[in-house]
N, C-alpha and C. Protein backbone atom coordinates (compact mmCIF):
# COMPACT_ATOMS: atom_id res chain seq x y z
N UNK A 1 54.34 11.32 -327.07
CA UNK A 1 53.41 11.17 -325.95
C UNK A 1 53.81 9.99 -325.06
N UNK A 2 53.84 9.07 -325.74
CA UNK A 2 54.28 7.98 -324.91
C UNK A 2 55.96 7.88 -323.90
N UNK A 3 56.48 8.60 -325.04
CA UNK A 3 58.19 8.89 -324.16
C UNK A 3 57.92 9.95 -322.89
N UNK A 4 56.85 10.86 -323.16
CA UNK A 4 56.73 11.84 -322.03
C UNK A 4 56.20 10.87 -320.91
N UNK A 5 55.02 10.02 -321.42
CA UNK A 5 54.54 9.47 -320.41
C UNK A 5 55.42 8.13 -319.01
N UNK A 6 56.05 7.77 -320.33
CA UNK A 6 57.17 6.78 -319.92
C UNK A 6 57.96 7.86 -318.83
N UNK A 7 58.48 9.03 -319.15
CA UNK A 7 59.88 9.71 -317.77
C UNK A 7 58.52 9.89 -317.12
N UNK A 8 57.03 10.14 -316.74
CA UNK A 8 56.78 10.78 -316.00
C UNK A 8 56.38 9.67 -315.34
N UNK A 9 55.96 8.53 -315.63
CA UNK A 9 56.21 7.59 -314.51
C UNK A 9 57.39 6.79 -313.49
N UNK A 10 58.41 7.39 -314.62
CA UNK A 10 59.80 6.83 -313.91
C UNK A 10 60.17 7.98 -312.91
N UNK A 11 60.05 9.33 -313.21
CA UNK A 11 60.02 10.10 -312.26
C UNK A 11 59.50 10.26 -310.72
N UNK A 12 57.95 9.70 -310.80
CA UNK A 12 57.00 9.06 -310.03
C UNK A 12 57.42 7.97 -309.34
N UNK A 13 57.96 6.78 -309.83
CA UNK A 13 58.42 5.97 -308.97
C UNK A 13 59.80 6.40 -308.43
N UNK A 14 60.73 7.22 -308.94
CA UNK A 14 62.00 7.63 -308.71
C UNK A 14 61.53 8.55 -307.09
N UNK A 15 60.64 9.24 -306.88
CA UNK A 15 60.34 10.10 -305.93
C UNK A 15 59.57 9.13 -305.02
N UNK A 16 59.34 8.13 -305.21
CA UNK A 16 58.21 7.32 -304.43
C UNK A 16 59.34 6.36 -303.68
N UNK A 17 60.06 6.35 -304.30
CA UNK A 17 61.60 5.40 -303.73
C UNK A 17 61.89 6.18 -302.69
N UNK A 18 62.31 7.32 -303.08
CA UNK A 18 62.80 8.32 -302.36
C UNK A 18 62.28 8.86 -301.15
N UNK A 19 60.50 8.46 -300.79
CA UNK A 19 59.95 9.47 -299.90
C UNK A 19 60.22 8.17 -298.71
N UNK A 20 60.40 6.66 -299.62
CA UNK A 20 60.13 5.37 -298.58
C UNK A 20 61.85 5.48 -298.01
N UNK A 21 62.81 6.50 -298.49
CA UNK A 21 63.91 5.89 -297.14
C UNK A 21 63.60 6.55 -296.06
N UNK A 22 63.31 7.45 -296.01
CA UNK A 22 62.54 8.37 -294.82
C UNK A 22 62.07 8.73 -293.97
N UNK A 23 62.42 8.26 -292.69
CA UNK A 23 61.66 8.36 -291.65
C UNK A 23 61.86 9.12 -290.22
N UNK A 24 60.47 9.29 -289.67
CA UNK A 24 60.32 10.04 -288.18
C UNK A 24 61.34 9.42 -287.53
N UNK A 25 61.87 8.23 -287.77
CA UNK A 25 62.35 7.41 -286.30
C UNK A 25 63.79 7.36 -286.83
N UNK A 26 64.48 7.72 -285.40
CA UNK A 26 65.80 7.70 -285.31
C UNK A 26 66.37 6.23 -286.17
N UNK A 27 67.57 6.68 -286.65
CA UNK A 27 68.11 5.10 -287.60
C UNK A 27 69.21 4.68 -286.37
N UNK A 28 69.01 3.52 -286.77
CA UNK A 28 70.14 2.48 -286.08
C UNK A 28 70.39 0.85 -286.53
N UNK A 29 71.35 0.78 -286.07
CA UNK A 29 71.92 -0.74 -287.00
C UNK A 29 71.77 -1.65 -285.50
N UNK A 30 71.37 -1.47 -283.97
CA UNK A 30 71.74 -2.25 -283.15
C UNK A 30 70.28 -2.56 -282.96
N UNK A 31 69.61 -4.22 -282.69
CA UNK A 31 68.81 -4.11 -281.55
C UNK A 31 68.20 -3.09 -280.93
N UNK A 32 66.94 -2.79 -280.60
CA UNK A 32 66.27 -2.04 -279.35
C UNK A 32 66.81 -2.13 -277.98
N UNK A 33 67.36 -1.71 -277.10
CA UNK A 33 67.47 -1.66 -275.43
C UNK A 33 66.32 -2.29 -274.99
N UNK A 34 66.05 -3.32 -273.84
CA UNK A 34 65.31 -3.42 -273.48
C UNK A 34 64.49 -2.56 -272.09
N UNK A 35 63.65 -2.13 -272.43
CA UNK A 35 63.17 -1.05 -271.62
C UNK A 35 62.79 -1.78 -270.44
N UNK A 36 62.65 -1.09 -268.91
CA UNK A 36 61.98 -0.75 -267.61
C UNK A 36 60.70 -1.34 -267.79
N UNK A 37 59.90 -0.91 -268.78
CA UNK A 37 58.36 -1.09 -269.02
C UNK A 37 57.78 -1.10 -270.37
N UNK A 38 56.88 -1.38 -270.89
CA UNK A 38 56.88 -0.94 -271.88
C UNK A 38 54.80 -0.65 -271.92
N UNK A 39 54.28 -0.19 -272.94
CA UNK A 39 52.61 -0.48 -272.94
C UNK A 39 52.48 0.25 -274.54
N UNK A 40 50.78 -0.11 -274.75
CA UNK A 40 50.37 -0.15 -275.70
C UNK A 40 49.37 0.58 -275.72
N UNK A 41 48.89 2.04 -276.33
CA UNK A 41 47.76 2.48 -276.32
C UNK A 41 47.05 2.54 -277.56
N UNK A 42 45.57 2.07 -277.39
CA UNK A 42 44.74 2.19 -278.65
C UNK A 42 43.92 2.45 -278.69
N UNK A 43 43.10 3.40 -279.71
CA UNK A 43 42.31 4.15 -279.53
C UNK A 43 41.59 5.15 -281.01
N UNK A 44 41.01 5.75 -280.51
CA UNK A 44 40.08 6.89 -281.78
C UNK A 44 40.17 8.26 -281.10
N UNK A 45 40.02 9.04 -282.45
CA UNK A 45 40.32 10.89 -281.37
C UNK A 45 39.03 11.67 -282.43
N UNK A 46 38.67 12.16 -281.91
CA UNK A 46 37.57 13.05 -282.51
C UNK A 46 37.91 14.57 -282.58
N UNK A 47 38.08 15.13 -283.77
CA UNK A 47 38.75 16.72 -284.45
C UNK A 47 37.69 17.40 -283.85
N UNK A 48 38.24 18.47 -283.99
CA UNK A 48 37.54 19.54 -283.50
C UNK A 48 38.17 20.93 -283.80
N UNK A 49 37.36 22.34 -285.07
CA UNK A 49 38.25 23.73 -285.29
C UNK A 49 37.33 24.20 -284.23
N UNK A 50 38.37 25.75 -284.44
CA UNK A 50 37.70 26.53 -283.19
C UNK A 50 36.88 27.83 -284.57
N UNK A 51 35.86 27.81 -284.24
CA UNK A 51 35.70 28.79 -285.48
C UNK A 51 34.67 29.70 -284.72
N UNK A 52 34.40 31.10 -284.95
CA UNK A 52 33.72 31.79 -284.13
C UNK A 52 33.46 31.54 -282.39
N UNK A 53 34.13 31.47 -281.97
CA UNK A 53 34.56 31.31 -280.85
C UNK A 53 33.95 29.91 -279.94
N UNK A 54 33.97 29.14 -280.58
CA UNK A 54 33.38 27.68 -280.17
C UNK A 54 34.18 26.73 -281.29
N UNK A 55 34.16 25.65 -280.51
CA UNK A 55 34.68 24.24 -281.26
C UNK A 55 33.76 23.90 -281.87
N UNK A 56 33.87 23.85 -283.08
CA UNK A 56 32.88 22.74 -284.00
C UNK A 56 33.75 21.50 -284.92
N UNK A 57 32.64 20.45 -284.07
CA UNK A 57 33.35 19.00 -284.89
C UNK A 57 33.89 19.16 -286.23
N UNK A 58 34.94 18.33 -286.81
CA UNK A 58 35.38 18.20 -287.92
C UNK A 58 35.77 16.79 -288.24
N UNK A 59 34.61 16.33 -288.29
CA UNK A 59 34.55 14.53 -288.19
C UNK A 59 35.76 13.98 -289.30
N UNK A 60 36.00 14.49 -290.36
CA UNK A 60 36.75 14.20 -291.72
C UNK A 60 38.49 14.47 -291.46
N UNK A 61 38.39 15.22 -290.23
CA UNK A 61 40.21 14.79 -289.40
C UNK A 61 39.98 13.97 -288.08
N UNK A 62 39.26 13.49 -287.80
CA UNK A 62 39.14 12.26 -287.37
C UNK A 62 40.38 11.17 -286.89
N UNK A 63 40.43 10.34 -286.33
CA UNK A 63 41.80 9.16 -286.91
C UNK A 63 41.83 8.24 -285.87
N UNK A 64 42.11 7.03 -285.82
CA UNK A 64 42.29 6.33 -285.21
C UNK A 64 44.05 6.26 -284.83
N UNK A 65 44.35 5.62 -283.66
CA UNK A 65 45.36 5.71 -283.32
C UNK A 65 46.39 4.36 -282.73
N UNK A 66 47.62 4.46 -282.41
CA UNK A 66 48.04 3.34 -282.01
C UNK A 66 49.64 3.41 -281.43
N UNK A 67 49.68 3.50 -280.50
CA UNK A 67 50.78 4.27 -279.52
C UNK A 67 51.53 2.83 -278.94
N UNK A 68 53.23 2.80 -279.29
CA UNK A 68 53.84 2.04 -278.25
C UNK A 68 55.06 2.86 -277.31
N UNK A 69 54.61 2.69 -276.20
CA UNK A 69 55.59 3.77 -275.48
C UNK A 69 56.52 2.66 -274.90
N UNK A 70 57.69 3.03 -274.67
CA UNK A 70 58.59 2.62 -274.20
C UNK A 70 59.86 3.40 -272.84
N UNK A 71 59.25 3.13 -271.77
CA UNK A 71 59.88 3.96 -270.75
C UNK A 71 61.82 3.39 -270.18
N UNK A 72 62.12 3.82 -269.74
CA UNK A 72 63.71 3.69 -269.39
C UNK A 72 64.04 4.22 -267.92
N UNK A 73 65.17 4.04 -267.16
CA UNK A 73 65.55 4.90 -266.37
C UNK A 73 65.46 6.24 -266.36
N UNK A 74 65.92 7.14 -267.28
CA UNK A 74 65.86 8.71 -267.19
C UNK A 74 65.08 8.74 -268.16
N UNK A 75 64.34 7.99 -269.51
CA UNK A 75 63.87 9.15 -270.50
C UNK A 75 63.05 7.69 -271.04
N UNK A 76 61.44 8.17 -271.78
CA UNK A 76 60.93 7.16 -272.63
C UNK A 76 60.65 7.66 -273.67
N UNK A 77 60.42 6.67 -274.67
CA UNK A 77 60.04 7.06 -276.62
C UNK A 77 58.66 6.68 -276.67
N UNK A 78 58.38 6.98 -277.54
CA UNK A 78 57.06 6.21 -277.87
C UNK A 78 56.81 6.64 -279.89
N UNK A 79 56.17 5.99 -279.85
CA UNK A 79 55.88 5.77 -281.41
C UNK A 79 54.41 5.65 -281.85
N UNK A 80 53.80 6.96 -282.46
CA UNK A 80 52.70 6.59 -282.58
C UNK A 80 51.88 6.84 -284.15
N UNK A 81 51.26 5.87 -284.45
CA UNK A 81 50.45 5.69 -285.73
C UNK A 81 49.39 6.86 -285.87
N UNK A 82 48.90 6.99 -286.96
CA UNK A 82 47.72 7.74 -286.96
C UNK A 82 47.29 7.14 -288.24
N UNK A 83 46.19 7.29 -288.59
CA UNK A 83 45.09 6.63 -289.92
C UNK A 83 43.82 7.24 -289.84
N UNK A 84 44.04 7.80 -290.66
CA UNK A 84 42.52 9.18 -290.61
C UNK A 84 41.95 8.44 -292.03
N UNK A 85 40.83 7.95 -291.57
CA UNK A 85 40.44 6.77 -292.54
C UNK A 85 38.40 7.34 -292.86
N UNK A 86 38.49 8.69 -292.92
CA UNK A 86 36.80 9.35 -293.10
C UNK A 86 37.41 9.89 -294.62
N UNK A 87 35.80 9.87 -295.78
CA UNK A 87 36.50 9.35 -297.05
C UNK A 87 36.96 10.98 -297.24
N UNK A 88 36.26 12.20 -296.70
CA UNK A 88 36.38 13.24 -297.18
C UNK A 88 37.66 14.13 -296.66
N UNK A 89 38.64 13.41 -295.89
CA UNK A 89 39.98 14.02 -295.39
C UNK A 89 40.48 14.73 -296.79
N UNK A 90 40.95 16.16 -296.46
CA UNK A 90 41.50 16.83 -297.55
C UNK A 90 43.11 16.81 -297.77
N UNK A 91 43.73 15.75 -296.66
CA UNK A 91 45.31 16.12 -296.87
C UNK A 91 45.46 16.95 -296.06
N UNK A 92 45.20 18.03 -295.31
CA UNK A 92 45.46 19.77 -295.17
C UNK A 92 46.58 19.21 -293.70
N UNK A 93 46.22 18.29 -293.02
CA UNK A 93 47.16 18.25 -291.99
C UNK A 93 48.23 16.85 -292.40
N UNK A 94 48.83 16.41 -293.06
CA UNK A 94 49.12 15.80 -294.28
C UNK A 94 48.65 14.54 -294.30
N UNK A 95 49.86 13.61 -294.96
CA UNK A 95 49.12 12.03 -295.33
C UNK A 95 47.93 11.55 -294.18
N UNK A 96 47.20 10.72 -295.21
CA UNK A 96 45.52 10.02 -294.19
C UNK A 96 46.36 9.04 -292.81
N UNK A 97 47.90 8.35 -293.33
CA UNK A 97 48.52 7.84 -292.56
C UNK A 97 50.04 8.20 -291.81
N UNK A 98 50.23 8.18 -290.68
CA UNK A 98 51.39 9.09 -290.34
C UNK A 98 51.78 8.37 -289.07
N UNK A 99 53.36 8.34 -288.97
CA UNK A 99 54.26 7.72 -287.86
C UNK A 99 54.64 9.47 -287.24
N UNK A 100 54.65 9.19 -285.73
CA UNK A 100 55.18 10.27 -285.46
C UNK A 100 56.38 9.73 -284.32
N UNK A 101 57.14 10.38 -283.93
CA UNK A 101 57.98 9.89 -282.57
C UNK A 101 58.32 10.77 -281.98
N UNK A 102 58.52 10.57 -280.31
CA UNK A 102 58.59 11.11 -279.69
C UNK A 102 59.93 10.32 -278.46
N UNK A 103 60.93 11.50 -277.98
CA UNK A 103 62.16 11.00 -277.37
C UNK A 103 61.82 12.23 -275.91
N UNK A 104 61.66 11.48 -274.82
CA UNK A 104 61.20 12.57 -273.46
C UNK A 104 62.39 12.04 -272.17
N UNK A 105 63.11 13.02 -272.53
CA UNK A 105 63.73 13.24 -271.05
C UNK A 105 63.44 13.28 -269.65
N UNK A 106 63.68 12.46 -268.49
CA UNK A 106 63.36 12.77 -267.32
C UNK A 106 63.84 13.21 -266.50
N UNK A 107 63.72 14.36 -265.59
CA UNK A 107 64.50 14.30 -264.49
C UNK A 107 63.55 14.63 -262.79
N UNK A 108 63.39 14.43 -261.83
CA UNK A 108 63.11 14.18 -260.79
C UNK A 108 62.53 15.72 -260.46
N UNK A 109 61.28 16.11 -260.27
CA UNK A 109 60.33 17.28 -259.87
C UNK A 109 60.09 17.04 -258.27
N UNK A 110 60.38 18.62 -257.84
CA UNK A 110 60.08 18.54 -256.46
C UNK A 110 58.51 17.65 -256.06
N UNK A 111 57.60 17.59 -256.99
CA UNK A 111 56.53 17.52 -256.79
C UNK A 111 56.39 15.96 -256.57
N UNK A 112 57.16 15.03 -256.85
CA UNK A 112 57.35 13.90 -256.83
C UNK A 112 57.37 13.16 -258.39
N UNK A 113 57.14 13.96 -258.83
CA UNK A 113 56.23 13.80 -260.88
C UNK A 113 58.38 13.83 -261.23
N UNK A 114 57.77 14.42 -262.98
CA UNK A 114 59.35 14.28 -263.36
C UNK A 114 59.45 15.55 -264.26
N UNK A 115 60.16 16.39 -264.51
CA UNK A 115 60.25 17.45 -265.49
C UNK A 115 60.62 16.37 -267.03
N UNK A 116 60.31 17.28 -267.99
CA UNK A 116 60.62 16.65 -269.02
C UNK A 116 61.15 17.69 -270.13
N UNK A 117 61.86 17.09 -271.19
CA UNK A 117 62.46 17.66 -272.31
C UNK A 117 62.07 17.00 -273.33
N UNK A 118 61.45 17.41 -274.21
CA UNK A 118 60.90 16.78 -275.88
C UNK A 118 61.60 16.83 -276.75
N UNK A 119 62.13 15.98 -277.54
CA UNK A 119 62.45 15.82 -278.47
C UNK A 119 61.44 15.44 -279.63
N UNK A 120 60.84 15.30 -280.86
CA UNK A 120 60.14 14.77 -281.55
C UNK A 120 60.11 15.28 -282.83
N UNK A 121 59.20 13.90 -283.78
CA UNK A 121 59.03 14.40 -285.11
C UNK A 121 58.27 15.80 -285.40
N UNK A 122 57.69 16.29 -284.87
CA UNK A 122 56.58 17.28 -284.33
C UNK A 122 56.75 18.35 -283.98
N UNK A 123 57.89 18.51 -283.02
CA UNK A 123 58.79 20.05 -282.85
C UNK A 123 59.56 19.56 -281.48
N UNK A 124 59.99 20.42 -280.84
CA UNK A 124 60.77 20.51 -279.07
C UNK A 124 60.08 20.91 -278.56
N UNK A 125 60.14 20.74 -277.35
CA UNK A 125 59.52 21.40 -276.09
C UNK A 125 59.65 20.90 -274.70
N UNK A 126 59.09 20.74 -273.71
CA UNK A 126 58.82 20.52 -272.78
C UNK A 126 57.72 20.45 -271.64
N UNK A 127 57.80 20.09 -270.60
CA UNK A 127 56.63 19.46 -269.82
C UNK A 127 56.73 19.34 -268.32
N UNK A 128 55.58 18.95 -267.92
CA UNK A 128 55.22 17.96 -266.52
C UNK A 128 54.88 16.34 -266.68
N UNK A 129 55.22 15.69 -266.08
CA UNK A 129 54.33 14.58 -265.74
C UNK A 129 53.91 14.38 -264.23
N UNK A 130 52.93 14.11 -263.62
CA UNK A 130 52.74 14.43 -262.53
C UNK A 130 52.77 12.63 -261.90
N UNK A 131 53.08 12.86 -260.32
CA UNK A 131 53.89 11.55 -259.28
C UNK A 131 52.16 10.41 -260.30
N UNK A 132 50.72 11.13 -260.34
CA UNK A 132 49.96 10.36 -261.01
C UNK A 132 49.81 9.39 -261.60
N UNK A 133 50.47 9.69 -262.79
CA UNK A 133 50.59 9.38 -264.35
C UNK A 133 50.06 10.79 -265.56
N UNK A 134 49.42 11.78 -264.75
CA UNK A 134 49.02 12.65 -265.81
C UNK A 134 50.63 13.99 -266.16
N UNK A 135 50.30 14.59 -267.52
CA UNK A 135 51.26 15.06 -268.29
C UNK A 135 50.79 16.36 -268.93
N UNK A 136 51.46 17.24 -269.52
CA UNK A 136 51.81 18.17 -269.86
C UNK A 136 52.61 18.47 -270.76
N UNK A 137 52.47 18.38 -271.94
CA UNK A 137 53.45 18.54 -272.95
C UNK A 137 53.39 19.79 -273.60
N UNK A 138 54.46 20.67 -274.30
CA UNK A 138 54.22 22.25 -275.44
C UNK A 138 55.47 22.02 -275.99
N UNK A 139 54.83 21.95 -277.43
CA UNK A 139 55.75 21.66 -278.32
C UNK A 139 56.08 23.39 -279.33
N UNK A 140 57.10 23.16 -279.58
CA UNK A 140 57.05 24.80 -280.08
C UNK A 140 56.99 23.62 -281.90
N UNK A 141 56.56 24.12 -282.97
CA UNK A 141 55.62 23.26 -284.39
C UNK A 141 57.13 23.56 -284.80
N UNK A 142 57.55 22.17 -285.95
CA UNK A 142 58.40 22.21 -286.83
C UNK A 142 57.91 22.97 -288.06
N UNK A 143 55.96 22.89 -288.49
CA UNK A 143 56.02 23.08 -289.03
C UNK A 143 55.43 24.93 -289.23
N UNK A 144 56.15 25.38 -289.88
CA UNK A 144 56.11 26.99 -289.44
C UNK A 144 56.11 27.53 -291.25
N UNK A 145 55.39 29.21 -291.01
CA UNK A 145 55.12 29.49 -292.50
C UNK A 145 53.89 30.23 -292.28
N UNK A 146 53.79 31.10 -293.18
CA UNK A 146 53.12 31.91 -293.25
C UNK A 146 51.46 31.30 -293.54
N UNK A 147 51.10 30.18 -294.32
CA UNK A 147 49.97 29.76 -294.50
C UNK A 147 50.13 28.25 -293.02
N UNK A 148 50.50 28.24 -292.51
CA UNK A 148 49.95 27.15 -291.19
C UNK A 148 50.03 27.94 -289.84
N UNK A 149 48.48 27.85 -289.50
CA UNK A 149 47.77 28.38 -288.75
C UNK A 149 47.71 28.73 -286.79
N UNK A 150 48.83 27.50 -286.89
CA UNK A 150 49.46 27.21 -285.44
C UNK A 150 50.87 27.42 -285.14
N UNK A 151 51.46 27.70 -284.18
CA UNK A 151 53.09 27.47 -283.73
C UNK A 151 53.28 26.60 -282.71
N UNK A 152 52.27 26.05 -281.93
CA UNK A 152 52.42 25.40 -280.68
C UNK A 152 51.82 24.10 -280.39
N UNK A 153 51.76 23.43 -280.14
CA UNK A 153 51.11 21.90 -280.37
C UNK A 153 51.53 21.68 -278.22
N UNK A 154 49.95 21.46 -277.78
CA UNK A 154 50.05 20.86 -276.43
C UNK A 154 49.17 19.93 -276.25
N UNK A 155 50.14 18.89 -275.55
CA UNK A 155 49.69 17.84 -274.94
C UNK A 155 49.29 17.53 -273.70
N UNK A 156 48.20 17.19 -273.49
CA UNK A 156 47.34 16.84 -272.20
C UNK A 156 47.11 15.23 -272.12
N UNK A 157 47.80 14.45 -271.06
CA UNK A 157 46.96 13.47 -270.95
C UNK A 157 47.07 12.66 -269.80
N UNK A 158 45.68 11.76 -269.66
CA UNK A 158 44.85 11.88 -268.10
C UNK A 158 45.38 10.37 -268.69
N UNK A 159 45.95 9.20 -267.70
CA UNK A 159 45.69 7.87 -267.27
C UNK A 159 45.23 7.27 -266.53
N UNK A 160 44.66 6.99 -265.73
CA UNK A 160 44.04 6.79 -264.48
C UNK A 160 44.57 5.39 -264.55
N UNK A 161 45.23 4.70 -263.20
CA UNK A 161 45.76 3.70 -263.40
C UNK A 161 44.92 2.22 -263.16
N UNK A 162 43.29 2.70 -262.44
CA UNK A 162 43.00 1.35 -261.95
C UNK A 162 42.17 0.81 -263.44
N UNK A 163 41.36 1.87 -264.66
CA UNK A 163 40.97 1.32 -264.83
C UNK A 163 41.72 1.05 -266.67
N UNK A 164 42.29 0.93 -267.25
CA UNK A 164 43.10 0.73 -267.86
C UNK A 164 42.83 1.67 -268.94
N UNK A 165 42.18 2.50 -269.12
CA UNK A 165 41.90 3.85 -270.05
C UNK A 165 42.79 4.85 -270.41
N UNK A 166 42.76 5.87 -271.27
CA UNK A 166 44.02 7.12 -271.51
C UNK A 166 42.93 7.83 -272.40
N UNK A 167 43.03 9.03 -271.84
CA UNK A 167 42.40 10.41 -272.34
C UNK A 167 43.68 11.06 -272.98
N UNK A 168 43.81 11.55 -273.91
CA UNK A 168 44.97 12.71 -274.36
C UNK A 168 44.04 13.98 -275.29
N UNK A 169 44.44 15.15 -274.98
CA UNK A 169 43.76 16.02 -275.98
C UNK A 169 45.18 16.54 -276.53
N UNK A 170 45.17 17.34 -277.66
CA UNK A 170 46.52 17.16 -278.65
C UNK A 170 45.42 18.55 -279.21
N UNK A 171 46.21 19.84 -278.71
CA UNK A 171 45.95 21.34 -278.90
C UNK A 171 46.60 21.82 -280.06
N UNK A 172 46.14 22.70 -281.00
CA UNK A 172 47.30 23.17 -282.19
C UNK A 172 46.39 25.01 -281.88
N UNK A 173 47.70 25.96 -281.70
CA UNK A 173 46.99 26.87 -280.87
C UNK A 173 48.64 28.07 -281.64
N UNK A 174 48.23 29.42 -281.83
CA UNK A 174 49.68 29.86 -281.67
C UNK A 174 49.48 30.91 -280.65
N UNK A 175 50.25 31.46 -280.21
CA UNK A 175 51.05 32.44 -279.19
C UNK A 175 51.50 33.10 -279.35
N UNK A 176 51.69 34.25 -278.73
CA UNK A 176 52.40 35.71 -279.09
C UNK A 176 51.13 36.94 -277.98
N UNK A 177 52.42 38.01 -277.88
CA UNK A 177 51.81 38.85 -277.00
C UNK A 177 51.04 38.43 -275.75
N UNK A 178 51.65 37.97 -275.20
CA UNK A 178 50.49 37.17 -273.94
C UNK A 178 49.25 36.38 -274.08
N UNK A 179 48.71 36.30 -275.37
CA UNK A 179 47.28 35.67 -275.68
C UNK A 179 47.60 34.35 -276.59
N UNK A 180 46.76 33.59 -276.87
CA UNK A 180 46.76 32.10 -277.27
C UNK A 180 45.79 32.22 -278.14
N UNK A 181 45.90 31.70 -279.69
CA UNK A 181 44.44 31.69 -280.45
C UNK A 181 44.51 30.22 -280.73
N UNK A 182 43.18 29.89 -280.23
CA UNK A 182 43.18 27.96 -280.48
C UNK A 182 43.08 27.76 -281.82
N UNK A 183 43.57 27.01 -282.97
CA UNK A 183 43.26 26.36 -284.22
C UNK A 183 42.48 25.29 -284.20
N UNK A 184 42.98 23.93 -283.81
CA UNK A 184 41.87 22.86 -283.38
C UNK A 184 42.73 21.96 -282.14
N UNK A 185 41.67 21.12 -281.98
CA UNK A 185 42.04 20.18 -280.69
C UNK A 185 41.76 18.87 -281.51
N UNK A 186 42.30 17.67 -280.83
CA UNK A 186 41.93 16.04 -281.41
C UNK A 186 41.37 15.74 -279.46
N UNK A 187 40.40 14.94 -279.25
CA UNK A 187 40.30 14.46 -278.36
C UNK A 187 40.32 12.85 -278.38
N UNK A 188 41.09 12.08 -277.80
CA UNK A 188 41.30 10.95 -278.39
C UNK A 188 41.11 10.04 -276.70
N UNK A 189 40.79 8.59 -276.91
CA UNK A 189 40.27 7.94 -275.78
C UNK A 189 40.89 6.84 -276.24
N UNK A 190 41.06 6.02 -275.29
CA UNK A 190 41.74 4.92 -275.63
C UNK A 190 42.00 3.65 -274.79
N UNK A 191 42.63 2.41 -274.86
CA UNK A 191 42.57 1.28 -273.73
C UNK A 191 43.96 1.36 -273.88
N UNK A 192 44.42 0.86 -272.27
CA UNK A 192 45.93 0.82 -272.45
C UNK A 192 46.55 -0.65 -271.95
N UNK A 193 46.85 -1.28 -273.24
CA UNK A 193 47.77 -2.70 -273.41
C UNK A 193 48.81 -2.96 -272.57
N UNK A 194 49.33 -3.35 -271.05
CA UNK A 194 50.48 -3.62 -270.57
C UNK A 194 50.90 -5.33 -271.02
N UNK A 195 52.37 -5.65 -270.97
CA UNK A 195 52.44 -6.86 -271.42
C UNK A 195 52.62 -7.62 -270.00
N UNK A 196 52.32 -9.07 -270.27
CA UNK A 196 51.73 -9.83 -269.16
C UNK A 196 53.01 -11.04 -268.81
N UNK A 197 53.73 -11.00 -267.52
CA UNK A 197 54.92 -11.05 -266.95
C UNK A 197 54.35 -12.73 -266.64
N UNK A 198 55.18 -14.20 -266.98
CA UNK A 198 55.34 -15.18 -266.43
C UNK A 198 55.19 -14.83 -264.62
C-alpha cells in the first residue's frame, strides 16, 4: 500500500512538473520589443447560457479579468488572465485560472479602421477594428469534438476613448448551414490603465 501510494504521488508530481513547462505564450530567450503603446484592462464579466431560447445567468462561470495589450506598427498581442473565483465553478470550461494570448495582425481598411488576422491560444480567425477603437473578432475554436458545444468564439468590443472604460462580450456559438446556435456569452466591463509619459 504504501509503495503504491509512494509511485502515485511521484507520478502526480511527475505530471504537475510537466503541465508547469507549458504555456499559451510564445517562448523566447530575447527581451520584449518595445511597443508604440501599450495599456492595461481590468475588469469582471458576467456568464450567461442560452437555454430555451433566452440567456440565463450562470453566475458560477463568472471571472474576473486582467488584460495587457501591447500594440506595434502592423500587429498587437495582448495577454489576458482569467480567475473564475465563484465556489461552485465545475471545471467544464477548464482551470478556475487561465492565461490566454492573443497575436493580431494589421493592415490598413478602406474604412479608415484596420483588417485583422488572429492568431491565438483560442483558435484563428479574423476581424475589424473600426478608425473608433471598436472591434470584431471570429475565432474558428481549437477546441473541437463531439462533446463541446461550440466551434466559433466572437469577439465584440466597445472602448470609448474619453471615458476610460471597455465593454467586450466574448460569444461561444457554432455554425453551419447558414444558421448560428448561441452556447453562452461572458459580458465583461472594465477600466482601462494607460501608462503615464514624463
Amino acid at each position: 500500500m504504501k509503495r503504491t501510494l509512494s509511485i502515485l504521488l511521484a507520478l502526480a508530481a511527475f505530471l504537475a512538473g510537466c503541465s508547469s513547462t507549458r504555456s499559451p505564450l510564445p517562448l523566447t530567450d530575447s527581451p520584449p520589443v518595445v511597443p508604440s503603446s501599450s495599456s492595461v484592462f481590468v475588469g469582471h464579466a458576467r456568464a450567461f447560457r442560452f437555454a430555451e431560447g433566452a440567456w440565463v445567468a450562470a453566475p458560477d462561470h463568472d471571472y474576473d479579468f486582467l488584460v495587457l495589450e501591447r500594440r506595434f506598427a502592423d500587429h498587437w498581442e495582448a495577454v489576458k488572465e482569467i480567475h473564475r473565483r465563484h465556489p461552485k465553478y465545475d471545471g467544464r470550461a477548464g482551470p478556475r485560472d487561465q492565461t490566454v494570448y492573443f497575436y493580431v495582425r494589421m493592415s490598413p481598411a478602406p474604412d479608415g479602421g484596420y483588417d485583422l488576422v488572429v492568431e491565438s491560444s483560442l483558435g484563428h480567425g479574423s476581424g475589424h477594428e473600426k478608425a473608433g477603437g471598436g472591434l470584431v473578432l471570429e475565432l474558428s475554436s481549437d477546441q473541437k469534438g463531439w462533446f463541446v458545444p461550440f466551434d466559433t468564439i466572437r469577439i465584440l468590443q466597445d472602448r470609448p476613448a474619453v471615458d476610460g472604460r471597455i465593454k467586450e462580450t466574448v460569444e461561444l456559438l457554432s455554425k453551419g448551414k447558414g444558421r448560428e446556435a448561441p452556447f453562452m456569452k461572458m459580458e465583461e466591463e472594465g477600466l482601462v490603465y494607460l501608462p503615464v509619459h514624463p
